[in-house]
C-alpha atoms as a PDB file:
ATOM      1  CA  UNK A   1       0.000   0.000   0.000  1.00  0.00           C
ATOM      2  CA  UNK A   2       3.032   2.479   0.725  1.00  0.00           C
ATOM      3  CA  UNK A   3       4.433   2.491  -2.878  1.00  0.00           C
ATOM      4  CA  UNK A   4       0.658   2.594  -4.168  1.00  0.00           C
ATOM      5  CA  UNK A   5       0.756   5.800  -2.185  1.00  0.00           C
ATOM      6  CA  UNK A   6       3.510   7.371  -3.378  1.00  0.00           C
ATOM      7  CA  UNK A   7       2.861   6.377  -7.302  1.00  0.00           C
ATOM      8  CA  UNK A   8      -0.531   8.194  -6.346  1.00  0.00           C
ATOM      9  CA  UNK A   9       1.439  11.562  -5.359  1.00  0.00           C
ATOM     10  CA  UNK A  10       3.794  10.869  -7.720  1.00  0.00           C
ATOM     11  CA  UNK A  11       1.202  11.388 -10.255  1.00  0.00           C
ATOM     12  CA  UNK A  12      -0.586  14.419  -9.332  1.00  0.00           C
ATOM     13  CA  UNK A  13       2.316  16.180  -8.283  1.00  0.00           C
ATOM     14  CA  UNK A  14       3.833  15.369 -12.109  1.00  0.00           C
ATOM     15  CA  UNK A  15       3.241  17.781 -14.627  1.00  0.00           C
ATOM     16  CA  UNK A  16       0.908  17.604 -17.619  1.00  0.00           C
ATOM     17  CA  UNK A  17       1.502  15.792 -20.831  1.00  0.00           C
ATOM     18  CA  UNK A  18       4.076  16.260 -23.364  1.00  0.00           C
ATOM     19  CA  UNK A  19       1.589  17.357 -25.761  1.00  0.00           C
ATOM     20  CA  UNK A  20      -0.148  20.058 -22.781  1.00  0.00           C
ATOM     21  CA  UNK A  21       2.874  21.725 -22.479  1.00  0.00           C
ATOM     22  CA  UNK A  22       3.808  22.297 -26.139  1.00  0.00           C
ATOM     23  CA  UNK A  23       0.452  23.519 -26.604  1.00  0.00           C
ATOM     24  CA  UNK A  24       0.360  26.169 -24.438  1.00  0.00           C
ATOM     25  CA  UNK A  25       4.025  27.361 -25.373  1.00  0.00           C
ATOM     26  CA  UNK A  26       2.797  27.523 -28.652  1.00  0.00           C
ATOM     27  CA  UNK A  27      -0.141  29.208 -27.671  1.00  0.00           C
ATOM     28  CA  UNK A  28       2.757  32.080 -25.814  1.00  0.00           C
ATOM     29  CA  UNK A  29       4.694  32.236 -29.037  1.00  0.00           C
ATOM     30  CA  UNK A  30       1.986  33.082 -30.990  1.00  0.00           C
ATOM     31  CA  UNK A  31       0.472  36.297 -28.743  1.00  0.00           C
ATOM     32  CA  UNK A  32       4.522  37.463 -28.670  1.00  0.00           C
ATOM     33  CA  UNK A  33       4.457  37.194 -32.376  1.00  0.00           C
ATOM     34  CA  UNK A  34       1.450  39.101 -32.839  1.00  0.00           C
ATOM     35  CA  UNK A  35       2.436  41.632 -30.181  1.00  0.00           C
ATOM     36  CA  UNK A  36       5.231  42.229 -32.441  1.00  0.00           C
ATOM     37  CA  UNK A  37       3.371  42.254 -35.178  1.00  0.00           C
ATOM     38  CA  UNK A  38       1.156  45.304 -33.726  1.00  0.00           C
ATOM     39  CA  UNK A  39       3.982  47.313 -32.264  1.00  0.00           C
ATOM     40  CA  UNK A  40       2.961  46.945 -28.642  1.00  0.00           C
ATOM     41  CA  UNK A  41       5.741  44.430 -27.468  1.00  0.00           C
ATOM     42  CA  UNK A  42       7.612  47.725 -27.180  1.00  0.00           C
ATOM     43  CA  UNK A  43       5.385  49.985 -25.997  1.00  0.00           C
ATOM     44  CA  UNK A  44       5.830  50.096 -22.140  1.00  0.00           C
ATOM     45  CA  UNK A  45       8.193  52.661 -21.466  1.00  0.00           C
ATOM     46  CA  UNK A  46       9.593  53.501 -17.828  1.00  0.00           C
ATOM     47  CA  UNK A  47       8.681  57.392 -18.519  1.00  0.00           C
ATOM     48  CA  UNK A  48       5.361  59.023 -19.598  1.00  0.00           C
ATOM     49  CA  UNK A  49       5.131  60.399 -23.398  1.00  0.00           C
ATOM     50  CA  UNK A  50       4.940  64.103 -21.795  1.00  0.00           C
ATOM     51  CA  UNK A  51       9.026  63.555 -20.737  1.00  0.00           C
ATOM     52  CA  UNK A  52       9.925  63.176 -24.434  1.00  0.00           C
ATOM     53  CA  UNK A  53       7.581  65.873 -25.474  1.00  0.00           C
ATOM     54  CA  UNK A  54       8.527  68.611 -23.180  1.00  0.00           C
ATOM     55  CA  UNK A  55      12.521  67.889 -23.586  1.00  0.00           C
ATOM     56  CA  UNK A  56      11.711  68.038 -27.323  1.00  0.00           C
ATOM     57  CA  UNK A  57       9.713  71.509 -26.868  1.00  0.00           C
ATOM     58  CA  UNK A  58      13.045  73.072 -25.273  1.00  0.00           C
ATOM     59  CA  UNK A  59      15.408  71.443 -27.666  1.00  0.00           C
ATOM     60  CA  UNK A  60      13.343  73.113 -30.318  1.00  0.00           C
ATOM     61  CA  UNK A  61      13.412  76.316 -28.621  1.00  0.00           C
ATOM     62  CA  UNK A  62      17.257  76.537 -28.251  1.00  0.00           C
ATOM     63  CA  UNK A  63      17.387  75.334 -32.027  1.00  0.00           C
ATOM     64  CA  UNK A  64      15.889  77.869 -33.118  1.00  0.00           C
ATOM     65  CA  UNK A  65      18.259  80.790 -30.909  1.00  0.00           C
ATOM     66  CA  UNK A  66      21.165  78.911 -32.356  1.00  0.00           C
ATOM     67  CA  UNK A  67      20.337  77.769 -35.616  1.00  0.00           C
ATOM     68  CA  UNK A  68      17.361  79.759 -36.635  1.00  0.00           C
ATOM     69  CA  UNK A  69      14.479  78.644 -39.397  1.00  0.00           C
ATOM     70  CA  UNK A  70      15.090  76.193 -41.919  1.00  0.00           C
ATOM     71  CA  UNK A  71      15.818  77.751 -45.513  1.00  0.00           C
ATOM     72  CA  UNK A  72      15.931  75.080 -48.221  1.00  0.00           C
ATOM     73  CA  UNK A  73      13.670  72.939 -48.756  1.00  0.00           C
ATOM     74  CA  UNK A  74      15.967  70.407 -48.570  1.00  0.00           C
ATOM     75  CA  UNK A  75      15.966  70.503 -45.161  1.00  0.00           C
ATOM     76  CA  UNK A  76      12.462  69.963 -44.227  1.00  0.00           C
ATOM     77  CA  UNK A  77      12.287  66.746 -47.193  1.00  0.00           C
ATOM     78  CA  UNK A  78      15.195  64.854 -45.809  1.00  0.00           C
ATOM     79  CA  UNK A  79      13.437  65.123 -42.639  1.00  0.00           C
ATOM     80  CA  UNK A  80      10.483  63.946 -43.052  1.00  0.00           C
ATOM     81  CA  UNK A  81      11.934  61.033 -45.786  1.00  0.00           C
ATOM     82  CA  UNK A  82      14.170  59.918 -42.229  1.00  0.00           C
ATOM     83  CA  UNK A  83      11.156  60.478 -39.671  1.00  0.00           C
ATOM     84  CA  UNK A  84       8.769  58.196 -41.722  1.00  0.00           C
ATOM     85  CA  UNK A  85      11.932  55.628 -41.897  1.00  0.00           C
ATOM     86  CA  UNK A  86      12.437  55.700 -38.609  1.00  0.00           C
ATOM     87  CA  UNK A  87       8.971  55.352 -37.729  1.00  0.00           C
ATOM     88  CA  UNK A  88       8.508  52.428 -40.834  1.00  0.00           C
ATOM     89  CA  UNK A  89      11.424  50.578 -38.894  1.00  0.00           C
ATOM     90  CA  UNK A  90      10.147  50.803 -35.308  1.00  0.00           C
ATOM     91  CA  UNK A  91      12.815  52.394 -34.120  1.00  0.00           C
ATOM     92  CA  UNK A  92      10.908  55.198 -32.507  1.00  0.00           C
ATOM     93  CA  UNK A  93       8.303  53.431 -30.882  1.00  0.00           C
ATOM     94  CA  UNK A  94       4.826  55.506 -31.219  1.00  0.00           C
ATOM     95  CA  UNK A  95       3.322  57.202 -28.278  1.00  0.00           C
ATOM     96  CA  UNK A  96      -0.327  56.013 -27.463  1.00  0.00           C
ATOM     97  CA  UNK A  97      -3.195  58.401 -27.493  1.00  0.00           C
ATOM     98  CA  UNK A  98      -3.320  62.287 -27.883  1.00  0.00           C
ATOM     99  CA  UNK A  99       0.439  62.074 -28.081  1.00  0.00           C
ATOM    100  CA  UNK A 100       1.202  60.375 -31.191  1.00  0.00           C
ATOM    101  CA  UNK A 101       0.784  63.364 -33.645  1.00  0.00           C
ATOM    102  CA  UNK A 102       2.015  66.019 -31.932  1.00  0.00           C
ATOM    103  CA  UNK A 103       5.404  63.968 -31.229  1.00  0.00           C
ATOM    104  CA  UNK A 104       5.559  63.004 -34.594  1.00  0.00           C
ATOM    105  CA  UNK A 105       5.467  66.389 -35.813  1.00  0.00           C
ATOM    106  CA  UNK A 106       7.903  67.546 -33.153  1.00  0.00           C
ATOM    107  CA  UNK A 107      10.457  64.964 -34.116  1.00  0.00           C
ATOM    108  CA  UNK A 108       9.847  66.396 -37.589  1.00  0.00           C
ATOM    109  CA  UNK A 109      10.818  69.787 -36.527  1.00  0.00           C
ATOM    110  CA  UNK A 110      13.919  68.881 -34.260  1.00  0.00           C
ATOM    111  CA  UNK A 111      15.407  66.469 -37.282  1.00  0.00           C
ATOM    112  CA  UNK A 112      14.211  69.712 -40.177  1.00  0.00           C
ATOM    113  CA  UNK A 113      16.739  71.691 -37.310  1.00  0.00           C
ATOM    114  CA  UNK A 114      19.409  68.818 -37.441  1.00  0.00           C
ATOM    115  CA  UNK A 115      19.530  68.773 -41.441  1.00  0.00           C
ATOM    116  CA  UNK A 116      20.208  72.686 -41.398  1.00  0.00           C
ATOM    117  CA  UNK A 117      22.670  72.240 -39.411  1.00  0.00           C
ATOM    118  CA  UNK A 118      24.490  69.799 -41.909  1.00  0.00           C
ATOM    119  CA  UNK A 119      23.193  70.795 -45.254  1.00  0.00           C
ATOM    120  CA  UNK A 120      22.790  74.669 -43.887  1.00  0.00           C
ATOM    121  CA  UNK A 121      24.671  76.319 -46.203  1.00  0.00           C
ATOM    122  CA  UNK A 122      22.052  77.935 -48.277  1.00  0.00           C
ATOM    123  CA  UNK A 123      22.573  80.100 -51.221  1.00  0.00           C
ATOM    124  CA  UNK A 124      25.936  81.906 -51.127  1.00  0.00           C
ATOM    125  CA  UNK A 125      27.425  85.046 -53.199  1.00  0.00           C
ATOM    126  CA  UNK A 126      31.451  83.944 -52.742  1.00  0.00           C
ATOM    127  CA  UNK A 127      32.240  87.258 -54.965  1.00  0.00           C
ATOM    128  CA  UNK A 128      29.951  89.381 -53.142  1.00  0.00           C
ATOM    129  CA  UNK A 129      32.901  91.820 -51.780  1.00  0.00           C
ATOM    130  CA  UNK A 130      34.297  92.385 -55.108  1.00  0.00           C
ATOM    131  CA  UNK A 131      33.291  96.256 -56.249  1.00  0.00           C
ATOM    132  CA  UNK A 132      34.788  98.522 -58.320  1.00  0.00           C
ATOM    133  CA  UNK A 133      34.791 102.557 -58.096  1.00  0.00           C
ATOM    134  CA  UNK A 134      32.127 104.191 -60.530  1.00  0.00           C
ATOM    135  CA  UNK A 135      32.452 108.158 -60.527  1.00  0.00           C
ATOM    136  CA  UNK A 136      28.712 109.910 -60.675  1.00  0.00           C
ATOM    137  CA  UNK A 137      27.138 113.038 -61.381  1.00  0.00           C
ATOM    138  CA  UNK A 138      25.001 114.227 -58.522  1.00  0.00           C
ATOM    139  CA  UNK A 139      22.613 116.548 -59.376  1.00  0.00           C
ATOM    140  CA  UNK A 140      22.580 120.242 -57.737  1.00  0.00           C
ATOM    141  CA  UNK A 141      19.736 120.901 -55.651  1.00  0.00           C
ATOM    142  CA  UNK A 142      16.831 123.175 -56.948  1.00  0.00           C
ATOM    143  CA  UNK A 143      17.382 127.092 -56.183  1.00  0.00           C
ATOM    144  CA  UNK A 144      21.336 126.082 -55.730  1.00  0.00           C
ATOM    145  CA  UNK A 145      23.223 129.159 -56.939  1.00  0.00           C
ATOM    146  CA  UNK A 146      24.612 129.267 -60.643  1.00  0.00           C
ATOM    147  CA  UNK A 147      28.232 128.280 -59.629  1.00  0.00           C
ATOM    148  CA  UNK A 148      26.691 124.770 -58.194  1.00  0.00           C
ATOM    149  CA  UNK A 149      24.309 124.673 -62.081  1.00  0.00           C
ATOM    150  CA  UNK A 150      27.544 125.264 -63.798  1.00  0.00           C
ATOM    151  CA  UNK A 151      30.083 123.297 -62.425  1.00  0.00           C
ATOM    152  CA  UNK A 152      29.085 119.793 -62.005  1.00  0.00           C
ATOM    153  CA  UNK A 153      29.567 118.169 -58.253  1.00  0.00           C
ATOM    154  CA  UNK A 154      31.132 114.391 -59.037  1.00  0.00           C
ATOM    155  CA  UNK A 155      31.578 111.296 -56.201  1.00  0.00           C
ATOM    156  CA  UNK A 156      32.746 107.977 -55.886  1.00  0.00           C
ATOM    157  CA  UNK A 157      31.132 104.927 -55.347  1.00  0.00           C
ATOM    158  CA  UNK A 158      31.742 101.024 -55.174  1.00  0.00           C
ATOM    159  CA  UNK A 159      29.727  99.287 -56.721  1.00  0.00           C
ATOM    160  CA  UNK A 160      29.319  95.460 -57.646  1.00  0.00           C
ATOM    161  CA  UNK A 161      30.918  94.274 -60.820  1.00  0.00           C
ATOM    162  CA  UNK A 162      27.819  93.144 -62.625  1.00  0.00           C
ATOM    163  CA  UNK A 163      27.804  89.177 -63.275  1.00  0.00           C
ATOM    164  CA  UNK A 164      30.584  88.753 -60.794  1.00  0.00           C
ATOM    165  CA  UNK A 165      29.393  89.987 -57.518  1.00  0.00           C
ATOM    166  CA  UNK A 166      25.972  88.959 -57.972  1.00  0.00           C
ATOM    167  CA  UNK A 167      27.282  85.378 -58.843  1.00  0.00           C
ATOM    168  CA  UNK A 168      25.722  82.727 -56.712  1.00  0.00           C
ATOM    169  CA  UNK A 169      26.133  78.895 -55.746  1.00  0.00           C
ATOM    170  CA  UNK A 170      23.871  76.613 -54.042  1.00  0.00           C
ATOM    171  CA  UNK A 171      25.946  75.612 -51.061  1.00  0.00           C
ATOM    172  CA  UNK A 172      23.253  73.314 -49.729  1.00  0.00           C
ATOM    173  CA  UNK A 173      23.465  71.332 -52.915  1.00  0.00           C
ATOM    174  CA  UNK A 174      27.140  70.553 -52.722  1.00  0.00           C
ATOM    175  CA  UNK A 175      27.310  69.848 -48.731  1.00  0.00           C
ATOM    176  CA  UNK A 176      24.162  67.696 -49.428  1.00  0.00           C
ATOM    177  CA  UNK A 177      25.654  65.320 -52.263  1.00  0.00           C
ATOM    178  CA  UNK A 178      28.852  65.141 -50.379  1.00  0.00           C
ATOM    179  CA  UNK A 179      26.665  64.150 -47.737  1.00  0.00           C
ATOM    180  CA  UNK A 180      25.070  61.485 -49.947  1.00  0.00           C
ATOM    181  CA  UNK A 181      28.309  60.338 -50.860  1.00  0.00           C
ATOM    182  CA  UNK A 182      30.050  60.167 -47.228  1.00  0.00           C
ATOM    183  CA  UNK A 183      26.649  57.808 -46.093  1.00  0.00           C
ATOM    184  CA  UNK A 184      27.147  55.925 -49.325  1.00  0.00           C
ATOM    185  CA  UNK A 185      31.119  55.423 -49.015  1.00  0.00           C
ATOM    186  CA  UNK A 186      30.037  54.176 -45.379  1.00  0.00           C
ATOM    187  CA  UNK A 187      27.672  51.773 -46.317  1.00  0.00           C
ATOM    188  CA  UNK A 188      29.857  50.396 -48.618  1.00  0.00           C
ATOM    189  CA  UNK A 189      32.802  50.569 -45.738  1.00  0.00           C
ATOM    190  CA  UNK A 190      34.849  52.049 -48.635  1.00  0.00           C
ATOM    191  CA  UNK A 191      36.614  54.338 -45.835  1.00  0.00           C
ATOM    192  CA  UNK A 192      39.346  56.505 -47.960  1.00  0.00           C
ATOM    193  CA  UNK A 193      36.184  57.630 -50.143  1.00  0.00           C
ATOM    194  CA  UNK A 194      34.393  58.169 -46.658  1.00  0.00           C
ATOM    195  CA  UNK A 195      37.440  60.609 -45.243  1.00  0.00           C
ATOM    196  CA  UNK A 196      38.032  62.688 -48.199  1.00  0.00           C
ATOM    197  CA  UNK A 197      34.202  63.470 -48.575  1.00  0.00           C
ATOM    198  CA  UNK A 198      33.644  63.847 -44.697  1.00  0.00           C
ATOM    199  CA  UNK A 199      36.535  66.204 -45.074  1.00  0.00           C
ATOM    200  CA  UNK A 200      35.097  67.896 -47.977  1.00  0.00           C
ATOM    201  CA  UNK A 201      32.087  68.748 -46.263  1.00  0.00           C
ATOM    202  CA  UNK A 202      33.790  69.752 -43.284  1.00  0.00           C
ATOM    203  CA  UNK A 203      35.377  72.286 -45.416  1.00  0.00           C
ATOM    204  CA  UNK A 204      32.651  73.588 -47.570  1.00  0.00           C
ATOM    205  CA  UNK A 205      30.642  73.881 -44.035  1.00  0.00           C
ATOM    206  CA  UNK A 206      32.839  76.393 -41.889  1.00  0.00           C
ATOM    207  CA  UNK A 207      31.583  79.466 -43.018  1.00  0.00           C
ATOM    208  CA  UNK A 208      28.015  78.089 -42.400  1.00  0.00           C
ATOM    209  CA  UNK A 209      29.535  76.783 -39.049  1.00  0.00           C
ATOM    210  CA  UNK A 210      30.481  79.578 -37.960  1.00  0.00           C
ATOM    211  CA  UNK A 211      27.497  82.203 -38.280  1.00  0.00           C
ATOM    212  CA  UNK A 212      25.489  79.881 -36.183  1.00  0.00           C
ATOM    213  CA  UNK A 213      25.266  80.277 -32.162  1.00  0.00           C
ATOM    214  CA  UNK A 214      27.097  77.266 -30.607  1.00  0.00           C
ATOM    215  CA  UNK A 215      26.020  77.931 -27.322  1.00  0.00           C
ATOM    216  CA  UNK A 216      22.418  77.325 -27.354  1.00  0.00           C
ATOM    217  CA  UNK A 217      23.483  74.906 -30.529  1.00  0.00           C
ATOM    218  CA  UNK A 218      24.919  72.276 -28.146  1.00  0.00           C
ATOM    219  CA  UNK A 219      21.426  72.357 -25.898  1.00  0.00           C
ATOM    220  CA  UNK A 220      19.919  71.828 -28.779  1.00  0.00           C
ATOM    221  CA  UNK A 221      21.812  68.572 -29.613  1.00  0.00           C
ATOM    222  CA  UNK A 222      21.877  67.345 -26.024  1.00  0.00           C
ATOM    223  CA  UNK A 223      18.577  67.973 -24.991  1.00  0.00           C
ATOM    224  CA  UNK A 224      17.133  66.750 -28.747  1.00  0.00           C
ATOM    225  CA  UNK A 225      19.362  63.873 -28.541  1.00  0.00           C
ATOM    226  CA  UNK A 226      18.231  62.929 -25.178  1.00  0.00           C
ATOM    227  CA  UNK A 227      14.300  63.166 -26.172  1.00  0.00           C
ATOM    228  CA  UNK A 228      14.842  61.012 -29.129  1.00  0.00           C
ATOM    229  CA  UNK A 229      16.635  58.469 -27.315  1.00  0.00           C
ATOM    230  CA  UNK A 230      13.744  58.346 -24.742  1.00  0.00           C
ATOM    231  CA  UNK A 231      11.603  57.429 -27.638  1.00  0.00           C
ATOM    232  CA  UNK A 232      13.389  54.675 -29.097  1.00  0.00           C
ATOM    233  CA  UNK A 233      13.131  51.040 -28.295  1.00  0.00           C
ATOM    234  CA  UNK A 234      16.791  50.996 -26.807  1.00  0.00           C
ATOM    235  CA  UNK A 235      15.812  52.543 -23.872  1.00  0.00           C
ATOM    236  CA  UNK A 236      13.111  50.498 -23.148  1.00  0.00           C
ATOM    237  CA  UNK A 237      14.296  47.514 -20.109  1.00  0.00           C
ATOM    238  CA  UNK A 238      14.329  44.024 -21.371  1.00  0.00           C
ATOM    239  CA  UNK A 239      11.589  41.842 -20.565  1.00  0.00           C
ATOM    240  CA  UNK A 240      12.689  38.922 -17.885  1.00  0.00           C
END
């Protein structure tokens, strides 16, 4: 009667069958699959979507004092190609609720801010300061006395050599295919190519660099950096 016993509690202390178990693992792997699926395996973040939002809000505000507006239209279509990639790839994970437009269009605005300051050249006149002196006639004034009628009064200007100083170049064009071509050269881990364009662009962008306000530029990287990192899935803990 003693072993009878104990094959009895041996029994229901055992677990399930074989084919229980696999079943219900199954059953596990299929809700993570379609969590995945629908985007909300990632969606529990440690901090509330108004931490991202109001760190963005700031970042934008010091962008602005350092950088100023956006003025190609470059700037703004690069952004928005890389926001709806990042978006397409999960990487940001989407805010639920009232929050998910307005932080997509603030991440819009922060990146349109990040592209002008790497493609921010504009339109440039490199031959602007090149005048020449042109001697004019200036007119005597009305009831002047007949000395001033009958001797002309002459002066010197400078003025812009026409075709020369009003000669332009697209700056934002050039930094932006050398940009092309440094992303390209790194893809491709072709890193010679990568240097000499990176240093190219480097070059072409110190004049840009340096009309812009680096003190409220490097806020705007920090805290912009920081808000964007909040909304990606890296900062989101591992499940145990």
């Amino acid at each position: 009667m003693g072993l009878n016993n104990a094959d009895q509690q041996d029994r229901i202390s055992s677990p399930p069958s074989g084919g229980g178990v696999v079943e219900q693992r199954i059953l596990r792997l299929e809700e993570r699959l379609d969590q995945l699926e629908s985007g909300e395996a990632g969606q529990p973040s440690m901090l509330h979507p108004a931490w991202p939002f109001l760190l963005g809000i700031i970042a934008l505000g010091f962008g602005y004092l350092g950088l100023g507006l956006p003025q190609h239209y470059y700037q703004p279509l690069f952004a928005l190609l890389l926001v709806v990639l990042l978006y397409h790839r999960r990487f940001i994970v989407r805010p639920k609720g009232g929050w998910h437009w307005p932080q997509v269009l603030l991440n819009f605005l922060l990146i349109a801010l990040l592209f002008k300051l790497l493609i921010g050249g504009g339109v440039a006149h490199p031959f602007e300061w090149l005048k020449m002196p042109v001697i004019s006639r200036i007119p005597p004034p009305e009831g002047g006395s007949w000395f001033g009628k009958m001797v002309p009064d002459y002066t010197i200007q400078w003025q812009g050599i026409p075709r020369v100083s009003e000669w332009a170049v697209d700056v934002t064009k050039i930094q932006t295919l050398l940009l092309i071509a440094t992303l390209a050269g790194t893809l491709f881990r072709f890193q010679p190519f990568t240097s000499l364009t990176a240093l190219a662009l480097l070059l072409i962008s110190i004049p840009t660099y340096l009309n812009f306000n680096w003190d409220w530029v490097i806020l705007f990287l920090i805290l912009g950096s920081i808000s964007i990192y909040i909304q990606s899935r890296a900062s989101i803990p591992p499940r145990v």
